[in-house]
Protein backbone atom coordinates (compact mmCIF):
# COMPACT_ATOMS: atom_id res chain seq x y z
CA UNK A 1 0.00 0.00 0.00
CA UNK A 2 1.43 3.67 -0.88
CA UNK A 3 1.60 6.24 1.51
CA UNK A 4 0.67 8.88 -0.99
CA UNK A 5 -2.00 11.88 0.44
CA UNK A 6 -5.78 11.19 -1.13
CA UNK A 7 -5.35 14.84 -3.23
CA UNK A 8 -2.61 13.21 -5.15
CA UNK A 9 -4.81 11.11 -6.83
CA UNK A 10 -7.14 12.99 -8.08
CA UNK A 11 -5.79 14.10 -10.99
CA UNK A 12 -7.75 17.93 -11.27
CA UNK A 13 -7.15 20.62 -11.97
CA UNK A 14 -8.02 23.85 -9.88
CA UNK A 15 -10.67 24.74 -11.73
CA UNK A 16 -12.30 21.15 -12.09
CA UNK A 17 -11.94 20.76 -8.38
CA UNK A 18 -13.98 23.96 -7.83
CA UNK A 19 -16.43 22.57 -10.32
CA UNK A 20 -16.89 19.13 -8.45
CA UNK A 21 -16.90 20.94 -4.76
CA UNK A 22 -19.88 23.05 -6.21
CA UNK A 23 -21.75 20.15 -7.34
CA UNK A 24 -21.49 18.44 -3.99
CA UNK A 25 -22.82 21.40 -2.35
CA UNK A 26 -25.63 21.41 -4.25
CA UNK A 27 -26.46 17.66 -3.23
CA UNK A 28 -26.03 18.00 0.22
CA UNK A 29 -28.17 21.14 0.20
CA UNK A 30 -30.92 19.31 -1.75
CA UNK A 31 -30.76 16.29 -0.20
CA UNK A 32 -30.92 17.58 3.43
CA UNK A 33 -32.53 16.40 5.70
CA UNK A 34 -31.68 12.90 5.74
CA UNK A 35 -30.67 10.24 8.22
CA UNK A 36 -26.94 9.13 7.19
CA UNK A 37 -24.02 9.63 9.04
CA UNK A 38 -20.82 10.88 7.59
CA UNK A 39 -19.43 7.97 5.49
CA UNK A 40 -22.64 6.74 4.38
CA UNK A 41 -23.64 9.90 3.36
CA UNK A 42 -20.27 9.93 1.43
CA UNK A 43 -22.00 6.79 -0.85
CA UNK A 44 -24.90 8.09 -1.27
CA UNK A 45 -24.17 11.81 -2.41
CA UNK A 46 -21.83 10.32 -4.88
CA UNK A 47 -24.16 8.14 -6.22
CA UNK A 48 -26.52 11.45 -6.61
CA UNK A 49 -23.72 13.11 -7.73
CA UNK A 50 -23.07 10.83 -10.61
CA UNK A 51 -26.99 10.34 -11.54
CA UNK A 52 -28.41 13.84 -10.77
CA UNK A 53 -31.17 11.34 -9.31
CA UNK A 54 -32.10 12.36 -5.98
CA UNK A 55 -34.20 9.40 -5.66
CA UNK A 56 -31.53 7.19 -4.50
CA UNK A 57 -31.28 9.25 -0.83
CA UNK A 58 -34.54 6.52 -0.60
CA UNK A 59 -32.85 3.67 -2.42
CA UNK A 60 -29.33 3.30 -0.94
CA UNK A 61 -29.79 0.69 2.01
CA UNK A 62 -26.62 -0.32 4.12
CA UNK A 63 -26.49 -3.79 6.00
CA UNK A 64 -25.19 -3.68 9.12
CA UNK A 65 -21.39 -2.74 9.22
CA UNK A 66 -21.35 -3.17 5.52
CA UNK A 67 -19.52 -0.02 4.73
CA UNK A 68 -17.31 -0.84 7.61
CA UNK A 69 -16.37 -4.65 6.31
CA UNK A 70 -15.44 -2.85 3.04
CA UNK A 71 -12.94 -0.02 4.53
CA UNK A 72 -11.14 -3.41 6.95
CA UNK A 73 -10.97 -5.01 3.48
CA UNK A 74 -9.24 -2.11 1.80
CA UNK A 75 -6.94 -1.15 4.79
CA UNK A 76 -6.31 -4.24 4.97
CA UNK A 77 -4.78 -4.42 1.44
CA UNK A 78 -4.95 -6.79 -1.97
CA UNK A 79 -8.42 -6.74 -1.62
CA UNK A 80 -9.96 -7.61 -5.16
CA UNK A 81 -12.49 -5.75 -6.87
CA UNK A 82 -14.56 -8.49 -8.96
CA UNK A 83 -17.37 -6.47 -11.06
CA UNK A 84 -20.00 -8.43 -13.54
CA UNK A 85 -19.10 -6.00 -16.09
CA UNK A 86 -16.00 -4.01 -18.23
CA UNK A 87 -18.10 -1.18 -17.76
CA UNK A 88 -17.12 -0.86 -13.83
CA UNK A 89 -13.45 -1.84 -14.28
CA UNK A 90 -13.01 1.12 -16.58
CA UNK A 91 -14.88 3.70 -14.36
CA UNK A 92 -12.69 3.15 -11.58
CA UNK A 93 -9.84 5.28 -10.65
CA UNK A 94 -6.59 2.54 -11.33
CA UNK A 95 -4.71 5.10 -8.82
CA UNK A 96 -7.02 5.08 -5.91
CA UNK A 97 -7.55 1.48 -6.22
CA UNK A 98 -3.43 0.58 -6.53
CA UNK A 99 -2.95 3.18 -4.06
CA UNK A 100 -4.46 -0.01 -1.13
CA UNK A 101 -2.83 -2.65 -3.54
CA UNK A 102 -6.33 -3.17 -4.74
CA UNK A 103 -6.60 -4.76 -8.66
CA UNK A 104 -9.90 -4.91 -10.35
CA UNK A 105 -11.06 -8.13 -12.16
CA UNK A 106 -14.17 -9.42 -14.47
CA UNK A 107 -13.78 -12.19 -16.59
CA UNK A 108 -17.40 -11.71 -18.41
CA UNK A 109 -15.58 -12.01 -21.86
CA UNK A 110 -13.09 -14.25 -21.96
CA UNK A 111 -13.45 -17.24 -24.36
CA UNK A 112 -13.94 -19.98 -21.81
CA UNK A 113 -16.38 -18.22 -19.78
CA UNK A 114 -18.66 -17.80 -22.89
CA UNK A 115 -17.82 -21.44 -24.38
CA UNK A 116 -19.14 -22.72 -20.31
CA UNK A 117 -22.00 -20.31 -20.91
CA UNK A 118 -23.36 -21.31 -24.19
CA UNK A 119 -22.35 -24.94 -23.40
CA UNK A 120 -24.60 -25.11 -19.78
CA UNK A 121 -27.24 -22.70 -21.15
CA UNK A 122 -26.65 -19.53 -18.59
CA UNK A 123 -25.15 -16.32 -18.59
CA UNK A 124 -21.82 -15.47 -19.05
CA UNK A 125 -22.25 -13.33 -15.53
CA UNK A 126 -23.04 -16.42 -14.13
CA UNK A 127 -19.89 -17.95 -15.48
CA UNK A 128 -17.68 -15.37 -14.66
CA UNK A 129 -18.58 -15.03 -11.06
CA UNK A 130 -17.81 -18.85 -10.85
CA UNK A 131 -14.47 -18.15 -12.77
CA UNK A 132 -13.98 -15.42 -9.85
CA UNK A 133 -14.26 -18.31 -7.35
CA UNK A 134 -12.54 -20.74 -9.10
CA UNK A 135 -9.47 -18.36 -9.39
CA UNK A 136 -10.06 -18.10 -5.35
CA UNK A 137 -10.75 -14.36 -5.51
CA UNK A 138 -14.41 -13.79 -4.15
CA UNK A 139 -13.64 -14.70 -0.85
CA UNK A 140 -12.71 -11.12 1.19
CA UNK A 141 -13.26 -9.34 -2.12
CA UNK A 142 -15.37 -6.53 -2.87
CA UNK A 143 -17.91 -7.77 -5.50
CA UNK A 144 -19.71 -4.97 -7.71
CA UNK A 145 -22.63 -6.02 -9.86
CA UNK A 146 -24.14 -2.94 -11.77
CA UNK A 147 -25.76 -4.63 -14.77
CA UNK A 148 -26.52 -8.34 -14.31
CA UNK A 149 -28.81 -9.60 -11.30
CA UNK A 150 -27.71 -13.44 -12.75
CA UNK A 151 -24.26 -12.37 -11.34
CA UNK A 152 -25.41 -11.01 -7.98
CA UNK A 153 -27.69 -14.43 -7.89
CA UNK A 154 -24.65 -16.33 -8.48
CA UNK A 155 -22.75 -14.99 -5.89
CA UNK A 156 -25.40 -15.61 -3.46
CA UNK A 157 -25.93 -19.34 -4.42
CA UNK A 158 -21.90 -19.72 -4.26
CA UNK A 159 -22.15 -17.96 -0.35
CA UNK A 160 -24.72 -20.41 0.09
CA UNK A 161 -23.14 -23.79 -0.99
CA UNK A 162 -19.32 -23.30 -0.83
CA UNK A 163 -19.24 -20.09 2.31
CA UNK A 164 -17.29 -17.59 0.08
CA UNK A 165 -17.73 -14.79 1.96
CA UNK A 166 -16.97 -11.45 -0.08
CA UNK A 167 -15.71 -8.45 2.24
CA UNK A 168 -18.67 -6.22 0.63
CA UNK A 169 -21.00 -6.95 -2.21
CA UNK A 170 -22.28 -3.70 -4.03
CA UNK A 171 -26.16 -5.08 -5.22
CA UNK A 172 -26.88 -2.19 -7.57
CA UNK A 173 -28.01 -4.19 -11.00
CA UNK A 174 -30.34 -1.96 -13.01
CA UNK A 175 -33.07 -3.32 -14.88
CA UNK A 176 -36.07 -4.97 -15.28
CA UNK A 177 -35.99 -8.99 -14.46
CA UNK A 178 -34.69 -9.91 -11.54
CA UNK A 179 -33.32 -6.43 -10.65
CA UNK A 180 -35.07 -5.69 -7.45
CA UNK A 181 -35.52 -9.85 -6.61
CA UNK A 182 -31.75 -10.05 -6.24
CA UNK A 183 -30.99 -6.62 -3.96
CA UNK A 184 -34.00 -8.07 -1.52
CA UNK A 185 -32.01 -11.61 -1.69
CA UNK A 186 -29.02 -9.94 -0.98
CA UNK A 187 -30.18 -8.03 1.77
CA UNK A 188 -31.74 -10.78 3.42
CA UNK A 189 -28.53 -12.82 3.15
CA UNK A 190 -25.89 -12.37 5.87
CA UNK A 191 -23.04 -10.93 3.70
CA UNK A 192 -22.43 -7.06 3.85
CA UNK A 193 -23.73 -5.20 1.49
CA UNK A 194 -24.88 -1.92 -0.32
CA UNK A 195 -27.74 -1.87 -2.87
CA UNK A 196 -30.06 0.37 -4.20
CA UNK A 197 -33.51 -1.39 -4.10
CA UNK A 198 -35.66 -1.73 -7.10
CA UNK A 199 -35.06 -1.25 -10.29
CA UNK A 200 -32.82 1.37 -10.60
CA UNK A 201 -28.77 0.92 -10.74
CA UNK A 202 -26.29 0.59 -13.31
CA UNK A 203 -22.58 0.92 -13.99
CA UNK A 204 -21.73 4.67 -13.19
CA UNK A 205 -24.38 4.03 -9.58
CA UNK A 206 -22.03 0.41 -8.81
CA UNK A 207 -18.81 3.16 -9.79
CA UNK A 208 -19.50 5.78 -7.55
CA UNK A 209 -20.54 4.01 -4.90
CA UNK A 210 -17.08 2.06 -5.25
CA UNK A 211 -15.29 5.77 -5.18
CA UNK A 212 -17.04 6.69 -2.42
CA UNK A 213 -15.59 3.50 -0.34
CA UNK A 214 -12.43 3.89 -1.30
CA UNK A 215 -12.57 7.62 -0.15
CA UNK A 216 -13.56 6.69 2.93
CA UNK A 217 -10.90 3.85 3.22
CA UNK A 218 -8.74 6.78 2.45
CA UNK A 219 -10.29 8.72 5.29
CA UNK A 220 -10.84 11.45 2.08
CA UNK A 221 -14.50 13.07 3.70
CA UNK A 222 -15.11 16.64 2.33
């Protein structure tokens, strides 16, 4: 892990910074009141910050010590990020993430993933969160599923009948089957976790709400 200050990473200039701290200031003016504490409140304004949707101050639901479990996981260092998609590996910031000896993975295209896929008649989220295990990384990882409840299903079945136990699983797949089902399996299960119920998620919601952990790991609060 590299003992460089939070600000170093970010990669702004003067300007954009002003920009961003504007934008925030607007959320949390907007938003108020609400009932989250400080580090919470860091996930959830980022999510708003990235959707303009200030919907989500209803939909972002913490398990107990989830948001904890993830920080211990991070500070602890190597944690893996495992996402569903390529969409959430290139969102995040490579810097922040190396910067706790953190590497992202998802494995939802490679060849043998969609050859097991077509051959057993699933998804290839399905396959790749059972590459992820087979590779041994979902146990004290930080799993982020933005697009494909199959994946956060998956994940859920493998807790089930093998114990993997990720560090923190970020439930936030968007859509229309099986969206909502899996966040309320997830939340009923006993892993730590973040989702935003119903229907609504995605890649840049599963994104921020990464950024916002690892800015809390990073003890990075505005």
């Amino acid at each position: 892990m590299t003992d460089l200050p939070p600000n170093d990473l970010r990669q702004m200039t003067a300007l954009g910074r002003a920009i961003e701290d504007e934008s925030f200031a607007v959320v949390d003016r907007e938003a108020w009141p609400h009932d989250f504490d400080g580090a919470r409140w860091e996930v959830v304004r980022r999510v708003i910050h990235a959707t303009a949707d200030f919907e989500y101050k209803h939909l972002v639901q913490f398990s107990p010590d989830a948001l904890d479990q993830g920080v211990a996981a991070l500070k602890k260092g190597g944690a893996p990020v495992i996402a569903d998609v390529k969409m959430i590996t290139v969102g995040l910031n490579a810097a922040r993430l190396a910067s706790f000896g953190a590497t992202a993975h998802t494995f939802i295209d490679d060849e043998d993933v969609i050859h097991a896929a077509r051959a057993e008649g699933t998804t290839r989220a399905v396959m790749a969160m059972r590459e992820a295990h087979r590779r041994g990384l979902l146990d004290g990882a930080i799993v982020a599923i933005g697009n494909a409840p199959t994946a956060l299903l998956e994940v859920l079945r493998l807790h089930r009948e093998t114990g993997v136990r990720p560090a923190l699983v970020l439930g936030m797949p968007v859509g229309f089957v099986n969206a909502a089902e899996s966040k309320e399996a997830l939340l009923a299960s006993a892993l730590p976790s973040i989702v935003t119920r119903g229907r609504k998620g995605g890649s840049t919601v599963t994104v921020a709400a990464l950024h916002a952990v690892l800015h809390v790991a990073a003890g990075d609060l505005r």
